[in-house]
C-alpha atoms as a PDB file:
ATOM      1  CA  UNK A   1      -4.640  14.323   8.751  1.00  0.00           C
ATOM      2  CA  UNK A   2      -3.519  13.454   4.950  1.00  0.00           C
ATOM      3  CA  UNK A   3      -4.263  15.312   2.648  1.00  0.00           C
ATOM      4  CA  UNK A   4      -5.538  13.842  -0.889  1.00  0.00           C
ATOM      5  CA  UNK A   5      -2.789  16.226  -2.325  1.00  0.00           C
ATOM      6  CA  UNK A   6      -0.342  14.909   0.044  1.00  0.00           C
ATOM      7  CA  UNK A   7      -1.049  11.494  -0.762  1.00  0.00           C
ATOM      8  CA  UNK A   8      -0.647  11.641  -4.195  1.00  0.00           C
ATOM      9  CA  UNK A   9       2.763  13.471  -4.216  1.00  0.00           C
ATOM     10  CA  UNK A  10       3.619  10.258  -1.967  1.00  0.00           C
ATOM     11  CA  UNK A  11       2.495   7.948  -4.615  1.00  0.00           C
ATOM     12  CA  UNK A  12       4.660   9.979  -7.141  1.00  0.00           C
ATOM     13  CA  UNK A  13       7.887  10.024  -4.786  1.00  0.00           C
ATOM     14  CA  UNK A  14       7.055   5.762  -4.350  1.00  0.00           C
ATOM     15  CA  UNK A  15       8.316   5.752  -8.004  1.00  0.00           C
ATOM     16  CA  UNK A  16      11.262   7.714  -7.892  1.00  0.00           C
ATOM     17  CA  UNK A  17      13.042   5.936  -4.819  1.00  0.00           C
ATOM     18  CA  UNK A  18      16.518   6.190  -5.142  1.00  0.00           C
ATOM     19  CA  UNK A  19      16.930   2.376  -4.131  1.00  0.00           C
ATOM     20  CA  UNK A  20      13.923  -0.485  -4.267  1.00  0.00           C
ATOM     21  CA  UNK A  21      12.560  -1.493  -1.628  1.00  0.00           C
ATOM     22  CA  UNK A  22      11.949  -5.213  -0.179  1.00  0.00           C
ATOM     23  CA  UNK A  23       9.516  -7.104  -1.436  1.00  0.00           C
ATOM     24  CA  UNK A  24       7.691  -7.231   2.033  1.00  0.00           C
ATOM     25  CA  UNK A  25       8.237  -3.199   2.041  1.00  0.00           C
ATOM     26  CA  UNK A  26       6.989  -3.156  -1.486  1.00  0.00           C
ATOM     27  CA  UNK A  27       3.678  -5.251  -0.348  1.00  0.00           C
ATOM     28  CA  UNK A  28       3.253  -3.020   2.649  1.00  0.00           C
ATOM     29  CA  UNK A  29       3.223   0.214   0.258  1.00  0.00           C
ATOM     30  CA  UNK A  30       1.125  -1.921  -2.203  1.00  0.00           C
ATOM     31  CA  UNK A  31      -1.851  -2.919   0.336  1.00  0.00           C
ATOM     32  CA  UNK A  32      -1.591   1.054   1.917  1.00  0.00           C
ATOM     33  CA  UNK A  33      -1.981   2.194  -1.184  1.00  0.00           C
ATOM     34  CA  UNK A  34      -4.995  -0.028  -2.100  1.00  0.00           C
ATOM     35  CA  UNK A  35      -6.577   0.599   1.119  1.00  0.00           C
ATOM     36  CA  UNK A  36      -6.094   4.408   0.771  1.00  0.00           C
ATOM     37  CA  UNK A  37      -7.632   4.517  -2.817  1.00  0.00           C
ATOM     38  CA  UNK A  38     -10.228   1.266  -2.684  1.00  0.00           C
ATOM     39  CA  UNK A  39     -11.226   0.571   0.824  1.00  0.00           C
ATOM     40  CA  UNK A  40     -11.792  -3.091   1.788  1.00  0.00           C
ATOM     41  CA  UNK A  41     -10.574  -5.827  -0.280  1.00  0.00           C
ATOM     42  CA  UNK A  42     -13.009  -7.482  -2.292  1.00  0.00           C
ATOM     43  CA  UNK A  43     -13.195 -10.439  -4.094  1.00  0.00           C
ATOM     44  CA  UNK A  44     -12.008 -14.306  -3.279  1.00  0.00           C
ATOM     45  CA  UNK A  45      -8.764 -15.221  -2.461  1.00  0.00           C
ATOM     46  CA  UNK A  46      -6.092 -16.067  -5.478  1.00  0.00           C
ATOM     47  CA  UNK A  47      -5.517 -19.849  -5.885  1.00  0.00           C
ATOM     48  CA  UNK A  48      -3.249 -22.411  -7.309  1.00  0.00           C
ATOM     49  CA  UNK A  49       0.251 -21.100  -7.918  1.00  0.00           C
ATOM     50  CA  UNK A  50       0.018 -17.085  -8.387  1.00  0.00           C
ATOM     51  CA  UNK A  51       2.068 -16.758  -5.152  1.00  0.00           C
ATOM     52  CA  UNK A  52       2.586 -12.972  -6.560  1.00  0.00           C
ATOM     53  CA  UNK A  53      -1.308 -12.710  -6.471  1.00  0.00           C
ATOM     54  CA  UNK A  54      -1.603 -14.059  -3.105  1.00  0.00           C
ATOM     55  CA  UNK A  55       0.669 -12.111  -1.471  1.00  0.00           C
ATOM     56  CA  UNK A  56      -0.719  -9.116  -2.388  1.00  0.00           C
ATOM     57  CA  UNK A  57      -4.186  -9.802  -1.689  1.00  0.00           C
ATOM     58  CA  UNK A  58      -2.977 -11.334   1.879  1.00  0.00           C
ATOM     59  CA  UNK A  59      -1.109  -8.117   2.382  1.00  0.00           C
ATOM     60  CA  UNK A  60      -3.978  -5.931   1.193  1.00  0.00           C
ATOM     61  CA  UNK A  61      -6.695  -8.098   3.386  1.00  0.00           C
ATOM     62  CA  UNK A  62      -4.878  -7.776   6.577  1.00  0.00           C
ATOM     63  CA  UNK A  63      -5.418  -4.203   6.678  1.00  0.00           C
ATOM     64  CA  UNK A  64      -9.606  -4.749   6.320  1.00  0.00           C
ATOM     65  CA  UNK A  65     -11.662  -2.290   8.445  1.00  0.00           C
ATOM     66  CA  UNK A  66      -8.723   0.309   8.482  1.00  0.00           C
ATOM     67  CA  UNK A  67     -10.338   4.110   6.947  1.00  0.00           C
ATOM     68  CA  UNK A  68      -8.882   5.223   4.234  1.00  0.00           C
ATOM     69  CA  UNK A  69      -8.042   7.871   5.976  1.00  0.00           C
ATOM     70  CA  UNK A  70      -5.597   5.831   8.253  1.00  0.00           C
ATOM     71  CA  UNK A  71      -4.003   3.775   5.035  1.00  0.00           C
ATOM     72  CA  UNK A  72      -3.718   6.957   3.636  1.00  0.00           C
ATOM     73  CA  UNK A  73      -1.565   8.710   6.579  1.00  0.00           C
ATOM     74  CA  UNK A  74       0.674   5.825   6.691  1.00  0.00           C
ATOM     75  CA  UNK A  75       1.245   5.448   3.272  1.00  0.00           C
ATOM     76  CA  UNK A  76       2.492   8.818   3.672  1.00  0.00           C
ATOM     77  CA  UNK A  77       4.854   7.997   6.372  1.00  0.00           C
ATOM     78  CA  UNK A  78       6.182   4.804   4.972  1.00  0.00           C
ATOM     79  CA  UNK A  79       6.877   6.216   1.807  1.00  0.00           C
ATOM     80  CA  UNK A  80       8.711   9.574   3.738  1.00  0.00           C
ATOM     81  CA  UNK A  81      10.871   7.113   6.028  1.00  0.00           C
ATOM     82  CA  UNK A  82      11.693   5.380   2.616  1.00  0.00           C
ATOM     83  CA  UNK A  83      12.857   8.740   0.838  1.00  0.00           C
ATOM     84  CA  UNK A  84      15.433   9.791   3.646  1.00  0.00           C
END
């Protein structure tokens, strides 16, 4: 189990990766993070053309009904396969 402790020095090692990663990665790591922090997504659905928007939400809704427990742990591990 993830710690709260653990999960922050995560989020603080997110910013400091040597090399960026992809913009799917970076959605992944967004959505975890939301998850972790927020629970459930809320809210409709971006429209029109704020494909940024939409993406994230999309990325951030597929993960509905996992704990934040869960996003939490693999935040963790995406973020420590990312800093190797």
């Amino acid at each position: 189990m993830t710690t709260q402790e653990e999960f922050e020095a995560a989020s603080q090692r997110a910013q400091q990766l040597s090399s960026k990663p992809s913009n799917m990665v970076l959605l992944q790591l967004y959505a975890l993070y939301k998850q972790a922090t927020e629970g459930d997504v809320t809210g409709v659905r971006p429209g029109g053309f704020d494909f940024k928007a939409i993406a994230k939400y999309d990325a951030w809704a597929s993960l509905r009904g996992t704990s934040k427990e869960a996003a939490r742990q693999q935040y963790v591990e995406l973020v420590n396969e990312l800093a190797v």
